[in-house]
C-alpha atoms as a PDB file:
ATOM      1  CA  UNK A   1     -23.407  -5.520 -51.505  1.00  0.00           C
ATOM      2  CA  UNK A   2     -23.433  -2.903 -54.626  1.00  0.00           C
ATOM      3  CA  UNK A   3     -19.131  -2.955 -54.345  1.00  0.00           C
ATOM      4  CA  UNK A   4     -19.153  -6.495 -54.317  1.00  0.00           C
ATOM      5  CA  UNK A   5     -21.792  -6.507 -57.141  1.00  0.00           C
ATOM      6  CA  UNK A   6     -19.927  -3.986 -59.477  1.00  0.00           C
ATOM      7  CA  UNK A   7     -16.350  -6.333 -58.635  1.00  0.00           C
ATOM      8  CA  UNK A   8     -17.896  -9.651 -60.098  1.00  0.00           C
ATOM      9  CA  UNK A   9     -16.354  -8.656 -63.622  1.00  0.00           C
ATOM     10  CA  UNK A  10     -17.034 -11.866 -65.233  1.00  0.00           C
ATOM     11  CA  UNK A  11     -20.635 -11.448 -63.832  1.00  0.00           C
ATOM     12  CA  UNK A  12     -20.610  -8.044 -65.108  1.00  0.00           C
ATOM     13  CA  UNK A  13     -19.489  -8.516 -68.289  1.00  0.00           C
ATOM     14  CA  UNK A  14     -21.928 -11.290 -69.283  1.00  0.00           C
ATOM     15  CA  UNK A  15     -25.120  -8.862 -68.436  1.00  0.00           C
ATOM     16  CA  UNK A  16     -23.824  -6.582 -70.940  1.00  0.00           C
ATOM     17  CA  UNK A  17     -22.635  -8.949 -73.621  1.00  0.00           C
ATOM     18  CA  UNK A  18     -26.321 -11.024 -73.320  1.00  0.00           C
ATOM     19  CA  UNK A  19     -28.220  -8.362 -74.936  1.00  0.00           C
ATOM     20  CA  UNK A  20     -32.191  -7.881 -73.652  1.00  0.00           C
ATOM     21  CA  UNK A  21     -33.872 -10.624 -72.568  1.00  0.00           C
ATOM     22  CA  UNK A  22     -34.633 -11.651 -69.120  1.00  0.00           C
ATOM     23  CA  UNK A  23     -35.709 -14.802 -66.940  1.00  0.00           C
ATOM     24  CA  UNK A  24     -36.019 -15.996 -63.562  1.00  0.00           C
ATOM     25  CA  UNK A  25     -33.611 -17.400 -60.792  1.00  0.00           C
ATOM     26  CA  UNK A  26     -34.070 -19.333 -57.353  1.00  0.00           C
ATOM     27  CA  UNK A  27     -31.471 -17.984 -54.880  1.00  0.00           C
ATOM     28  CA  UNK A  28     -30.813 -19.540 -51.663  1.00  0.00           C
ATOM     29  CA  UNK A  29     -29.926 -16.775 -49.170  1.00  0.00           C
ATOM     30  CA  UNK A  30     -26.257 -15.862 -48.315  1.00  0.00           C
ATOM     31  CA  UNK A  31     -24.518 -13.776 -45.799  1.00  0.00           C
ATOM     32  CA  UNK A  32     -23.699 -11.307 -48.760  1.00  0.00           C
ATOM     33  CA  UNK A  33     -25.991 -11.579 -51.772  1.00  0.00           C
ATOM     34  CA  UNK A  34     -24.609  -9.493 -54.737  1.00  0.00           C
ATOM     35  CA  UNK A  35     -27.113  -8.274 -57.756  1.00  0.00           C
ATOM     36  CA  UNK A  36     -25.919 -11.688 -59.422  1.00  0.00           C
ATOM     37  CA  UNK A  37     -27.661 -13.594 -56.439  1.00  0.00           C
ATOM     38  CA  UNK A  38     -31.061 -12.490 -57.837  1.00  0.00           C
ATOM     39  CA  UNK A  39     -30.007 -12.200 -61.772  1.00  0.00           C
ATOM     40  CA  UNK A  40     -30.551 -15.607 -64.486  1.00  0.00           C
ATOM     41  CA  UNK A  41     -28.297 -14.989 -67.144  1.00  0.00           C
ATOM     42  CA  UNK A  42     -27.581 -17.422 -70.387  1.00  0.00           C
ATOM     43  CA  UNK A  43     -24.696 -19.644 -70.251  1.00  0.00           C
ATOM     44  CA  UNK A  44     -21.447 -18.749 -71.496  1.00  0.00           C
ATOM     45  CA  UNK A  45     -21.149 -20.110 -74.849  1.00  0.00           C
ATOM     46  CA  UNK A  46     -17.788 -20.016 -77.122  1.00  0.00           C
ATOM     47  CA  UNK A  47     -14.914 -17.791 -76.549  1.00  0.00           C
ATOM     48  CA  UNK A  48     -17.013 -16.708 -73.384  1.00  0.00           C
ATOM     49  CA  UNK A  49     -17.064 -20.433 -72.058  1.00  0.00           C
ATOM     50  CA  UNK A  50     -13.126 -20.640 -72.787  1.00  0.00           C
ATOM     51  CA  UNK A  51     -12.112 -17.091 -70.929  1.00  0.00           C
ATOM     52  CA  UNK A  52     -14.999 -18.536 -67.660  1.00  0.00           C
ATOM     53  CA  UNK A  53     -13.697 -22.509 -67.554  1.00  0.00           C
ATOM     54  CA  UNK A  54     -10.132 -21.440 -68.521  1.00  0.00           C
ATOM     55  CA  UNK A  55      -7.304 -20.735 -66.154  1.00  0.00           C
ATOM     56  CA  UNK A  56      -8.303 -17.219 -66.053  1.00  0.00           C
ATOM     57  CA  UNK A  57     -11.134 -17.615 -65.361  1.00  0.00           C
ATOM     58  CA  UNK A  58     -10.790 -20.419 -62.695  1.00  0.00           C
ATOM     59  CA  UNK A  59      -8.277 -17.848 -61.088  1.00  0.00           C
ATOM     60  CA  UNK A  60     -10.628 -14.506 -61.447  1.00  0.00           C
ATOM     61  CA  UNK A  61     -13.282 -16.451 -59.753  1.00  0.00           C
ATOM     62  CA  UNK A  62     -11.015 -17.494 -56.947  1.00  0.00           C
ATOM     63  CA  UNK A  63     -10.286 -14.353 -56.110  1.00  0.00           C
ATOM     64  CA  UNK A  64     -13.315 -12.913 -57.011  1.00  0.00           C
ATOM     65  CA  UNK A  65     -15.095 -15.042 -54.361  1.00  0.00           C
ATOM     66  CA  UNK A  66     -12.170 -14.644 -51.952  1.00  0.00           C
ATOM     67  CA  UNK A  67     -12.262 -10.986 -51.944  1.00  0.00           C
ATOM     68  CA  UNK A  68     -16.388 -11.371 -51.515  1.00  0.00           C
ATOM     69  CA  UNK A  69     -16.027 -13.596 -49.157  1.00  0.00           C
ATOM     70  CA  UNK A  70     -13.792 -11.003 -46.808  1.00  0.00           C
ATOM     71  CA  UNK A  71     -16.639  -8.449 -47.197  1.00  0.00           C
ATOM     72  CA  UNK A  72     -19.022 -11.234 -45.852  1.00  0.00           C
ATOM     73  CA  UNK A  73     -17.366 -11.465 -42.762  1.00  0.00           C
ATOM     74  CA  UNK A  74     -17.160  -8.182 -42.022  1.00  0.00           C
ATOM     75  CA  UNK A  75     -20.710  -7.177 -42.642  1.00  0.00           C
ATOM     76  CA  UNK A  76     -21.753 -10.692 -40.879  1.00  0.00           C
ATOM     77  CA  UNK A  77     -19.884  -9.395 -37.940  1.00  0.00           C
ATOM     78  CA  UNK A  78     -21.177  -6.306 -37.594  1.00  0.00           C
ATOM     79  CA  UNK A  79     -24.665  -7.348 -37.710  1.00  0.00           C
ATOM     80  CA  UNK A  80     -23.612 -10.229 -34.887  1.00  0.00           C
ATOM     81  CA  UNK A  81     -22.381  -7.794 -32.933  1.00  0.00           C
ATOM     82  CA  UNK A  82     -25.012  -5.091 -32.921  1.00  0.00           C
ATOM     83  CA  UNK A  83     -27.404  -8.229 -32.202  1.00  0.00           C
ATOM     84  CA  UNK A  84     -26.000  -9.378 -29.024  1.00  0.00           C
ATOM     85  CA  UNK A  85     -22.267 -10.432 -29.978  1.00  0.00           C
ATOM     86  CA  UNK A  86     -20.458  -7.719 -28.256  1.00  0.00           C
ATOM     87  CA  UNK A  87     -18.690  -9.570 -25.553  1.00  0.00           C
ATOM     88  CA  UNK A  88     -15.400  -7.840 -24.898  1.00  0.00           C
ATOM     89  CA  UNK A  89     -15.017  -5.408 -21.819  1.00  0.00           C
ATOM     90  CA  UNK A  90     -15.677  -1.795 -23.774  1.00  0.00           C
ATOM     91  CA  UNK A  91     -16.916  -2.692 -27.120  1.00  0.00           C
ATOM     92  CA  UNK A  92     -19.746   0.276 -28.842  1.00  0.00           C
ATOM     93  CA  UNK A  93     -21.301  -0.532 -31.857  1.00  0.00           C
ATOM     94  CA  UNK A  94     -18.978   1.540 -33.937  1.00  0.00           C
ATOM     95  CA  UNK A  95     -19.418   0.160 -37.673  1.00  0.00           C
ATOM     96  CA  UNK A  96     -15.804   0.597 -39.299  1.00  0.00           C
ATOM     97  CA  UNK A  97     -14.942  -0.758 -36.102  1.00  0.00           C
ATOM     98  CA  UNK A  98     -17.099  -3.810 -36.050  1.00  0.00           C
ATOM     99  CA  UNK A  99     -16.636  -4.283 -39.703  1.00  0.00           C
ATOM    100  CA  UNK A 100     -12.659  -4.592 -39.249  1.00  0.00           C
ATOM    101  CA  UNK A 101     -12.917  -7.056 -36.505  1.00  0.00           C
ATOM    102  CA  UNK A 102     -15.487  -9.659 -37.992  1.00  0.00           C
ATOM    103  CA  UNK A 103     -12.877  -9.824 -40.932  1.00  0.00           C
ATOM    104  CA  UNK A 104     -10.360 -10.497 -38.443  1.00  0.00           C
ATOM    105  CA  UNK A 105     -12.392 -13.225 -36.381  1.00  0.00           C
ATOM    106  CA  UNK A 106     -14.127 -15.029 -39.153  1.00  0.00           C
ATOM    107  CA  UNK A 107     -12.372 -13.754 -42.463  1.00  0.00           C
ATOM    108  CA  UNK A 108     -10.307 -16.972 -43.302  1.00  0.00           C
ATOM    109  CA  UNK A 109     -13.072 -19.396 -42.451  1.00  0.00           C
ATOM    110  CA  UNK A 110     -16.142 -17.695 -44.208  1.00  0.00           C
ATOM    111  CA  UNK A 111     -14.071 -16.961 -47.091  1.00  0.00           C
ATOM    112  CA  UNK A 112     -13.459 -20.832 -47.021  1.00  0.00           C
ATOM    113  CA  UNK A 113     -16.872 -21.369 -46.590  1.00  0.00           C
ATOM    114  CA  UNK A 114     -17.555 -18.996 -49.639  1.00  0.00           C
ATOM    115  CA  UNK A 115     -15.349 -21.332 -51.854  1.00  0.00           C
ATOM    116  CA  UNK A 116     -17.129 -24.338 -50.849  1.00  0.00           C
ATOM    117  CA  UNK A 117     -20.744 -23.069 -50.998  1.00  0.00           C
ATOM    118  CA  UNK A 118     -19.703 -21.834 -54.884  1.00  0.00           C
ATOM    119  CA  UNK A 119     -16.713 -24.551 -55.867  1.00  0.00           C
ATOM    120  CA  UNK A 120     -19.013 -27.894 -55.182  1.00  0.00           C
ATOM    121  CA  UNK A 121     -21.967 -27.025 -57.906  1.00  0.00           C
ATOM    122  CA  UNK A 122     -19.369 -25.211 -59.937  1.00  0.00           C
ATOM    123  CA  UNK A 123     -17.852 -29.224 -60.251  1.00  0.00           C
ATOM    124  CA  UNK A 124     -20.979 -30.683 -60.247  1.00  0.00           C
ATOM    125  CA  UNK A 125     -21.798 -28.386 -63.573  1.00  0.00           C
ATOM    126  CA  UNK A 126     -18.747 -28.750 -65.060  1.00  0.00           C
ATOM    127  CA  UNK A 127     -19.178 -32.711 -65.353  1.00  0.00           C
ATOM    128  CA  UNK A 128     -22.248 -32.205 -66.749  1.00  0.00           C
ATOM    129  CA  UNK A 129     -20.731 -30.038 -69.206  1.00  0.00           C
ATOM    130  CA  UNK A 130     -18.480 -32.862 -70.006  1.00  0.00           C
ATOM    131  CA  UNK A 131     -21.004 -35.874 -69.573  1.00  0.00           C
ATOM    132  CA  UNK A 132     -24.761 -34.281 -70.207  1.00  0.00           C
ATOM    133  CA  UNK A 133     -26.117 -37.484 -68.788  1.00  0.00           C
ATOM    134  CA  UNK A 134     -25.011 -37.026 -65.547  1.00  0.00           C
ATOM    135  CA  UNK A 135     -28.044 -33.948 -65.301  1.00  0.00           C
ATOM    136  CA  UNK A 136     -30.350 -36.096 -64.299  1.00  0.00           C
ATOM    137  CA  UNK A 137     -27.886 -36.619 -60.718  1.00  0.00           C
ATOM    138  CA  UNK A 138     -26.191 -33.315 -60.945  1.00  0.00           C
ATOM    139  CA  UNK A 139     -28.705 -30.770 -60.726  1.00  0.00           C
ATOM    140  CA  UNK A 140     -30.658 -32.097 -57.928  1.00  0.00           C
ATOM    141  CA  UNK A 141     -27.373 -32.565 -56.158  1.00  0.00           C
ATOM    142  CA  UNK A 142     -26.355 -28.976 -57.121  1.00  0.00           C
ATOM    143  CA  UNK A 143     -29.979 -27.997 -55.010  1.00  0.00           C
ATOM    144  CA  UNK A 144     -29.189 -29.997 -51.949  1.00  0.00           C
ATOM    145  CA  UNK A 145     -26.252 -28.869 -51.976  1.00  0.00           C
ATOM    146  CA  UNK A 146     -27.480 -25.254 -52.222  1.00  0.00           C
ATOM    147  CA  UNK A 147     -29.774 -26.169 -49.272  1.00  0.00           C
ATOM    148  CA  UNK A 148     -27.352 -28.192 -47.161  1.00  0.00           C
ATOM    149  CA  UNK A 149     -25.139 -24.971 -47.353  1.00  0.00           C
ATOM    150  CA  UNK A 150     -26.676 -21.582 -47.323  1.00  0.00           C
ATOM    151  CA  UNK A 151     -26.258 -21.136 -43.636  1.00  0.00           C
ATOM    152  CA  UNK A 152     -22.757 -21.959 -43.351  1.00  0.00           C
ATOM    153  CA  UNK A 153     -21.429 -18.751 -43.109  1.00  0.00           C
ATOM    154  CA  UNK A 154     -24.094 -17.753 -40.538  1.00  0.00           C
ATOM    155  CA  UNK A 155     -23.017 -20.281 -38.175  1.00  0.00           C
ATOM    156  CA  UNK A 156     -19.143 -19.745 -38.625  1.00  0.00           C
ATOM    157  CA  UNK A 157     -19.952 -15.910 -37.508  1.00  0.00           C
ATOM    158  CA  UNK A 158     -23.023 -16.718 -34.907  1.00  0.00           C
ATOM    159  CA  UNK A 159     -21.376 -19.541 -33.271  1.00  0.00           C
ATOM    160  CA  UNK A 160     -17.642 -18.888 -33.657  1.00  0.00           C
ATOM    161  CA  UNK A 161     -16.985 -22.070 -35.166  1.00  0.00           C
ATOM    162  CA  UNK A 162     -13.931 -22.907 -37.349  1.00  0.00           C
ATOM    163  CA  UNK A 163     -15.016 -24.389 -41.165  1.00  0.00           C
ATOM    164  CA  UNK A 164     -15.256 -28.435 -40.419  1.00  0.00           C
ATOM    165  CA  UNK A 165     -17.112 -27.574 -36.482  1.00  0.00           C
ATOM    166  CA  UNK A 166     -19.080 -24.922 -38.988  1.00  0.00           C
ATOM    167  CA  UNK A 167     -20.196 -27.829 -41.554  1.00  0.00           C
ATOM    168  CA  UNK A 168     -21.204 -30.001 -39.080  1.00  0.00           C
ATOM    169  CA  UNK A 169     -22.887 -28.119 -37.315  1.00  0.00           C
ATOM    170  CA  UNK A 170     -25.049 -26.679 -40.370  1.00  0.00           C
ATOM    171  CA  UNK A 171     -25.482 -30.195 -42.223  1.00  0.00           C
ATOM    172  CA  UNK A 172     -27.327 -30.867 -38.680  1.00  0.00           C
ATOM    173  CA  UNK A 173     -29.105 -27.524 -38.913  1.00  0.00           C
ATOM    174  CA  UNK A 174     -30.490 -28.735 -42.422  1.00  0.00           C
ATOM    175  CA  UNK A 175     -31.581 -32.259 -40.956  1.00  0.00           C
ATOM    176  CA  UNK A 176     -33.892 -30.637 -38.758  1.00  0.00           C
ATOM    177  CA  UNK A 177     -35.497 -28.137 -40.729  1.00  0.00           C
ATOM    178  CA  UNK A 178     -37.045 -25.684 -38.641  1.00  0.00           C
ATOM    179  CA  UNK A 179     -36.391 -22.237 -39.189  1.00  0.00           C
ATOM    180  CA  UNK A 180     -33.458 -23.728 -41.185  1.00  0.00           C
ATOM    181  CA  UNK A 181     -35.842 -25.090 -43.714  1.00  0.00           C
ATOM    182  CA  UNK A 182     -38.491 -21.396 -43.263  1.00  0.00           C
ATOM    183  CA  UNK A 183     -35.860 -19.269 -43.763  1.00  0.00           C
ATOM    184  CA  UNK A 184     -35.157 -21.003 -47.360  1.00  0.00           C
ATOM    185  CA  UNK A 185     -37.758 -21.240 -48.342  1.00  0.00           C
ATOM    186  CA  UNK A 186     -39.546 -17.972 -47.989  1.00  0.00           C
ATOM    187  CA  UNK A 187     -36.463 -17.090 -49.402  1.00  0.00           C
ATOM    188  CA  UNK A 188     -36.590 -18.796 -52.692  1.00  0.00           C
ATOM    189  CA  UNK A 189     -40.208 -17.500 -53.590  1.00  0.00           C
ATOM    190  CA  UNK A 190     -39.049 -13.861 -52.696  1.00  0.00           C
ATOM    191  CA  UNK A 191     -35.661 -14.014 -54.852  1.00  0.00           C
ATOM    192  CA  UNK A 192     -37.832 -15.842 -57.269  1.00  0.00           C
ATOM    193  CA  UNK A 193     -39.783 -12.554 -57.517  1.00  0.00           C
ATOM    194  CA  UNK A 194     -37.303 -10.411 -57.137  1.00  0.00           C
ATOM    195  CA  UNK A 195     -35.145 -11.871 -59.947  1.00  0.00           C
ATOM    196  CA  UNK A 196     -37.415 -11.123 -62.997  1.00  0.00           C
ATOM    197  CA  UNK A 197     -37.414  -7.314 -63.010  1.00  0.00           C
ATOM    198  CA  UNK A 198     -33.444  -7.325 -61.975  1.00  0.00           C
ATOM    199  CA  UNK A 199     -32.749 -10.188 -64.570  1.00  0.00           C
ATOM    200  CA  UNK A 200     -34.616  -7.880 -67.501  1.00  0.00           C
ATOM    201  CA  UNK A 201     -32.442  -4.638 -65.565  1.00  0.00           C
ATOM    202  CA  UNK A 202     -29.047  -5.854 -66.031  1.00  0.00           C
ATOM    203  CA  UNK A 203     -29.716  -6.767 -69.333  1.00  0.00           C
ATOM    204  CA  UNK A 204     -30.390  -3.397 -70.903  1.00  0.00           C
ATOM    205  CA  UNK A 205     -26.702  -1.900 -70.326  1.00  0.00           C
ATOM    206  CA  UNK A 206     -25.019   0.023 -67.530  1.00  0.00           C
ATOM    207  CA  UNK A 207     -27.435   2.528 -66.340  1.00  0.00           C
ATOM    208  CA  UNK A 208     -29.569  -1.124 -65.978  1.00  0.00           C
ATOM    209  CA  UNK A 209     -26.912  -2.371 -64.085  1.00  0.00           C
ATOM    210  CA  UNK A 210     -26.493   0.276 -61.616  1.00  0.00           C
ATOM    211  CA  UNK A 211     -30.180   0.413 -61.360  1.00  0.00           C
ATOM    212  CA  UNK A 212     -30.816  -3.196 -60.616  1.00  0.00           C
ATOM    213  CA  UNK A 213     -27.605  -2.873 -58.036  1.00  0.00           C
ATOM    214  CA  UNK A 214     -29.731  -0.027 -56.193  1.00  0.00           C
ATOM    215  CA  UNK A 215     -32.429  -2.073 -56.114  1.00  0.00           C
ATOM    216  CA  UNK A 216     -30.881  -5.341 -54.505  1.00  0.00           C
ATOM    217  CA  UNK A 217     -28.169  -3.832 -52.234  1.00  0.00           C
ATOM    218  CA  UNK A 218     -30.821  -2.728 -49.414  1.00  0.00           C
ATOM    219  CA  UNK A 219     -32.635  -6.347 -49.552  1.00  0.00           C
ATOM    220  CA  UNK A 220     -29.074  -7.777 -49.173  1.00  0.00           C
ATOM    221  CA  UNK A 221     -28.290  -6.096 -46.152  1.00  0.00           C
ATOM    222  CA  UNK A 222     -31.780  -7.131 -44.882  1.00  0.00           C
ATOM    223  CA  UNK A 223     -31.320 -10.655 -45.621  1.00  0.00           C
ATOM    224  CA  UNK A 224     -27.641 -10.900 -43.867  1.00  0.00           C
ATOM    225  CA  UNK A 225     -29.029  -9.170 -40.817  1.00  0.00           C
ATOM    226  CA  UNK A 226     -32.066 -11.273 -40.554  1.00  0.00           C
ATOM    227  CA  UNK A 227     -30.298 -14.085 -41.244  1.00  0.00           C
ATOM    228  CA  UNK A 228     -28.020 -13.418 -38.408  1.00  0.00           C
ATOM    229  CA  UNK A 229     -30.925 -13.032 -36.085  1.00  0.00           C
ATOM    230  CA  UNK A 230     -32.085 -16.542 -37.111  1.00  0.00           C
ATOM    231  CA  UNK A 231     -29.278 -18.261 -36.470  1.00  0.00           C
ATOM    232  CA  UNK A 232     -29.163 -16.452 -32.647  1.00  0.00           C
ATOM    233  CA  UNK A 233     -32.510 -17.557 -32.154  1.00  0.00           C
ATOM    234  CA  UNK A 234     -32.375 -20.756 -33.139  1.00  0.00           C
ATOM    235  CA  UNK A 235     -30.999 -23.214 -30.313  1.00  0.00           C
ATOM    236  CA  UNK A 236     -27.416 -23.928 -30.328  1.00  0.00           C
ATOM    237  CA  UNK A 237     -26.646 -27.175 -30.939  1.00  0.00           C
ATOM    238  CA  UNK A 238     -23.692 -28.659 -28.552  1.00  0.00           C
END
C-alpha cells in the first residue's frame, strides 16, 4: 500500500499543490487501498484539469492503475493463500513466493478489473463535466456503481474466475446483500472517519504525506486480508 501510494503522482502532486485545508471522503473497500482511498481532495481546476483529462494524463492514469492493479493481485494472493488457497502438492506460505504467483494467476484479470472499477465513474464524471445536468443521474450511478463493484477483485482471486465469470458473479453478490452489503458498509463509516485526519495530513506537505501513508498502509493490508476472508466465507455461488 505506501509504494503504491507514493507512485500515484498525479494523486501526489495535487495534495501538495491544494494547500491546507481538509474534508471528508466515503471509500468503498478495495483489494489495495492506497492513502488516496481515504483522502478528499479539490478538483483539478485549470492547467491542472488539462495535464489530468489530457492525453497525459489519460495515459499516466492507465498505467498508474495498471501497475496498482499488479500489486493487487499479488498481495490478494498471498492473503488467499495463507487463508486456505494453497492447493498445489508442496506449497509453504513463503511471501515473495506467494506474492509472485498471485500476479501470475490473477494479474491480467484484476488489473482489468482495476480499470473497470476506476474507468466507469471516471466517464460518468467526465460527462458531467461536459453536461452539469446530467449530476442529478451521474453521481448516484457513480455510487452504485462503486457498490456493484468493490468486490470484484476479491472474487477474481477467491474464486479463480476470469473478468466477465468475475462480474457476474459479483453483480449477483451485490443483489443479495449479505455480508456483501456489511462489509460496505461498515466500511464506508470507518473510511469516513478515517479520511478527515489523513485528508488535513496530506495537505500540509511531504512530511504530511508520508505521515498520513504510515497511517493508512497497515489498515490497507487489514482490509485486503479481511476482505479475502469474506469472500471465503461467504457461499460460493455456482
Amino acid at each position: 500500500p505506501a509504494v503504491a501510494s507514493l507512485l500515484s503522482l498525479t494523486s501526489l502532486s495535487r495534495a501538495l499543490d491544494a494547500g491546507p485545508g481538509g474534508g471528508v471522503t466515503f471509500p468503498f473497500p478495495s483489494g489495495l487501498a492506497t492513502v488516496w482511498t481515504y483522502t478528499s481532495l479539490p478538483s483539478a481546476t485549470g492547467p491542472a484539469a488539462t495535464e489530468t483529462f489530457g492525453l497525459g494524463g489519460i495515459v499516466a492514469f492507465l498505467l498508474g492503475t495498471a501497475v496498482v492493479g499488479v500489486f493487487e493481485a499479488g498481495v490478494l494472493g498471498t492473503f488467499d493463500s495463507l487463508t486456505g488457497g494453497l492447493s498445489a502438492p508442496g506449497d509453504t506460505p513463503h511471501g515473495r513466493s506467494l506474492f509472485r504467483r498471485g500476479v501470475g494467476q490473477h494479474g491480467v484479470p484484476v488489473v482489468a478489473a482495476r480499470l473497470l472499477r476506476a474507468g466507469v465513474p471516471l466517464v460518468l464524471i467526465s460527462v458531467v463535466a461536459v453536461v452539469p445536468a446530467t449530476a442529478v443521474v451521474a453521481f448516484p450511478a457513480v455510487f452504485l456503481v462503486g457498490y456493484a463493484l468493490y468486490g470484484l477483485p476479491f472474487v477474481v482471486v477467491v474464486e479463480g474466475r476470469g473478468l466477465r465469470s468475475a462480474v457476474n458473479h459479483t453483480l449477483q453478490r451485490a443483489r443479495s446483500g449479505g455480508s456483501y452489503l456489511r462489509f460496505v458498509v461498515a466500511h464506508l463509516v470507518a473510511g469516513a472517519f478515517v479520511s478527515v485526519p489523513v485528508s488535513a495530513l496530506v495537505r500540509t506537505g511531504v512530511p504530511g504525506v508520508l505521515a498520513a501513508v504510515a497511517l493508512t498502509a497497515p489498515l490497507s493490508v487489514f482490509v485486503a486480508a479481511y476482505g479475502v476472508l469474506v469472500f471465503r466465507d461467504t457461499t460460493r455461488l455456482p
